[in-house]
C-alpha atoms as a PDB file:
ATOM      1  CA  UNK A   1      95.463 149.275  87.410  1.00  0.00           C
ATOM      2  CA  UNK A   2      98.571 147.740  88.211  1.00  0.00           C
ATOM      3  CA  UNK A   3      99.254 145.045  90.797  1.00  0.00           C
ATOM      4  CA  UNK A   4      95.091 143.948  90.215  1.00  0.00           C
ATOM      5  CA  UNK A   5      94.488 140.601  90.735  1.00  0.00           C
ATOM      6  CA  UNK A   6      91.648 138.347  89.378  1.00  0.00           C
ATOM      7  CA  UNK A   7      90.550 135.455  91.199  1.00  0.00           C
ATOM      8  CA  UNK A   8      89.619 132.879  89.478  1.00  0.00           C
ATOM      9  CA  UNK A   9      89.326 129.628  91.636  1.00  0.00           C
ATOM     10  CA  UNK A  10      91.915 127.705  93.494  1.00  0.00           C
ATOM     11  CA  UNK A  11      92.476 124.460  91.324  1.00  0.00           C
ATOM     12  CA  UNK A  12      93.638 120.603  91.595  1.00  0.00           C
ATOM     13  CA  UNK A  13      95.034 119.186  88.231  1.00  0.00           C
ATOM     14  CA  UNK A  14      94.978 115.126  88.398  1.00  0.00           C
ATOM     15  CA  UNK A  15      99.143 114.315  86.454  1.00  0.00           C
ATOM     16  CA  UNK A  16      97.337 110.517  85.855  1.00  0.00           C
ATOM     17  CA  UNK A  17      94.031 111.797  83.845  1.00  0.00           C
ATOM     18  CA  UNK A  18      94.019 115.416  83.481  1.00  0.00           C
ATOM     19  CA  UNK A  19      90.733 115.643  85.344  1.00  0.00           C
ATOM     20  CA  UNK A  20      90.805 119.474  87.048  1.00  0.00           C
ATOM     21  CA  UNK A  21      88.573 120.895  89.900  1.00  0.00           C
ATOM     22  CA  UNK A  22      87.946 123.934  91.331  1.00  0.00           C
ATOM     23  CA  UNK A  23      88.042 123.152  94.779  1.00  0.00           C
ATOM     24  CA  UNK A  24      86.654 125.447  96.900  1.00  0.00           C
ATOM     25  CA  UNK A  25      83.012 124.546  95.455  1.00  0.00           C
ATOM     26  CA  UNK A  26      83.916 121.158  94.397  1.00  0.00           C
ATOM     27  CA  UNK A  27      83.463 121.222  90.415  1.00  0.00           C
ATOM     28  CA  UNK A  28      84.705 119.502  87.483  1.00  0.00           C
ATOM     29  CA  UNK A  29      85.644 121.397  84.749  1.00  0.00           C
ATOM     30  CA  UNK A  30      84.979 119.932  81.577  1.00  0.00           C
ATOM     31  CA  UNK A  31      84.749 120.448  78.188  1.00  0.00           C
ATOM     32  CA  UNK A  32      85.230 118.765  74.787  1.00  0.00           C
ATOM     33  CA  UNK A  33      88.887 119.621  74.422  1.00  0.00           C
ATOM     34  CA  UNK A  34      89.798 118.870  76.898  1.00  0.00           C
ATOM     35  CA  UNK A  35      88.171 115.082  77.656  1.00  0.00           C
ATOM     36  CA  UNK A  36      89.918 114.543  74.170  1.00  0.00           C
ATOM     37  CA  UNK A  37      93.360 115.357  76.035  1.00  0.00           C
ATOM     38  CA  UNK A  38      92.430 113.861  79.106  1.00  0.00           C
ATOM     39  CA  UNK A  39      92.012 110.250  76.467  1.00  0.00           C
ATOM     40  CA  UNK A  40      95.203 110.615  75.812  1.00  0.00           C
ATOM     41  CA  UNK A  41      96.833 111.309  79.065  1.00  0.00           C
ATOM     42  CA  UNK A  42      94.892 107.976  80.192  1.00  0.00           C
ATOM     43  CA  UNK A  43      96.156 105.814  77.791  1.00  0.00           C
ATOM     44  CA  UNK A  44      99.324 107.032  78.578  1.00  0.00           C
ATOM     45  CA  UNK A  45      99.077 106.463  82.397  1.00  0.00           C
ATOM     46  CA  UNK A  46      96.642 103.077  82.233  1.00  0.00           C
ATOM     47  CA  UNK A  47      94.748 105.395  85.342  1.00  0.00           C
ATOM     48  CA  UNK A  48      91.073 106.076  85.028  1.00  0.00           C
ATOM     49  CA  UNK A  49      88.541 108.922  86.490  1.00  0.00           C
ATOM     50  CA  UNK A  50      87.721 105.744  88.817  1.00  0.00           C
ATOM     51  CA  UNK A  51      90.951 104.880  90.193  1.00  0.00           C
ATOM     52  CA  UNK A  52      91.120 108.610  91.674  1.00  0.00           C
ATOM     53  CA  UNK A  53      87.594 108.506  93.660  1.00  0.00           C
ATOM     54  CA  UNK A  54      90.336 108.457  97.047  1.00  0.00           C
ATOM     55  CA  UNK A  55      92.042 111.410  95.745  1.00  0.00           C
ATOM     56  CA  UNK A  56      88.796 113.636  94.957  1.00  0.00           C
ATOM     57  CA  UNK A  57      87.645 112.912  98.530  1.00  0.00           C
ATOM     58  CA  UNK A  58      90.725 114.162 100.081  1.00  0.00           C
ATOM     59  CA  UNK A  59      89.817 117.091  98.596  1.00  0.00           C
ATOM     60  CA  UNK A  60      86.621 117.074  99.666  1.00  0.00           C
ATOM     61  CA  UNK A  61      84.615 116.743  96.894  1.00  0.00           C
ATOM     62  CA  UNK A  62      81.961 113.586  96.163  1.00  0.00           C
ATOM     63  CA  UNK A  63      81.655 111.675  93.005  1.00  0.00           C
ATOM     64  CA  UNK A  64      79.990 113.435  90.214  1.00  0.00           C
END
């Protein structure tokens, strides 16, 4: 039907590592393809999944 809308989580994206959560129930999303792109994106940026603990707090959400 037209104007439907899925939901399908409300997200936050990390520009330094690629890491992505779905914030409203606090989970990483991961997968093989894309902790292959997140490598890359880290060796680009020198940041690590560690260097963001501050960051995933903000949002709420505790270490893995």
């Amino acid at each position: 039907t037209a104007g439907a809308i899925d939901y399908w989580g409300l997200f936050s994206v990390s520009s330094q590592t690629g890491d992505i959560w779905e914030i409203n129930k606090c989970e990483r999303i991961i997968f093989p393809q894309l902790q292959k792109i997140q490598q890359e994106i880290m060796k680009k940026t020198g940041a690590t999944f560690a260097s963001e603990v501050v960051q995933r707090r903000g949002l709420g959400c505790t270490d893995e």
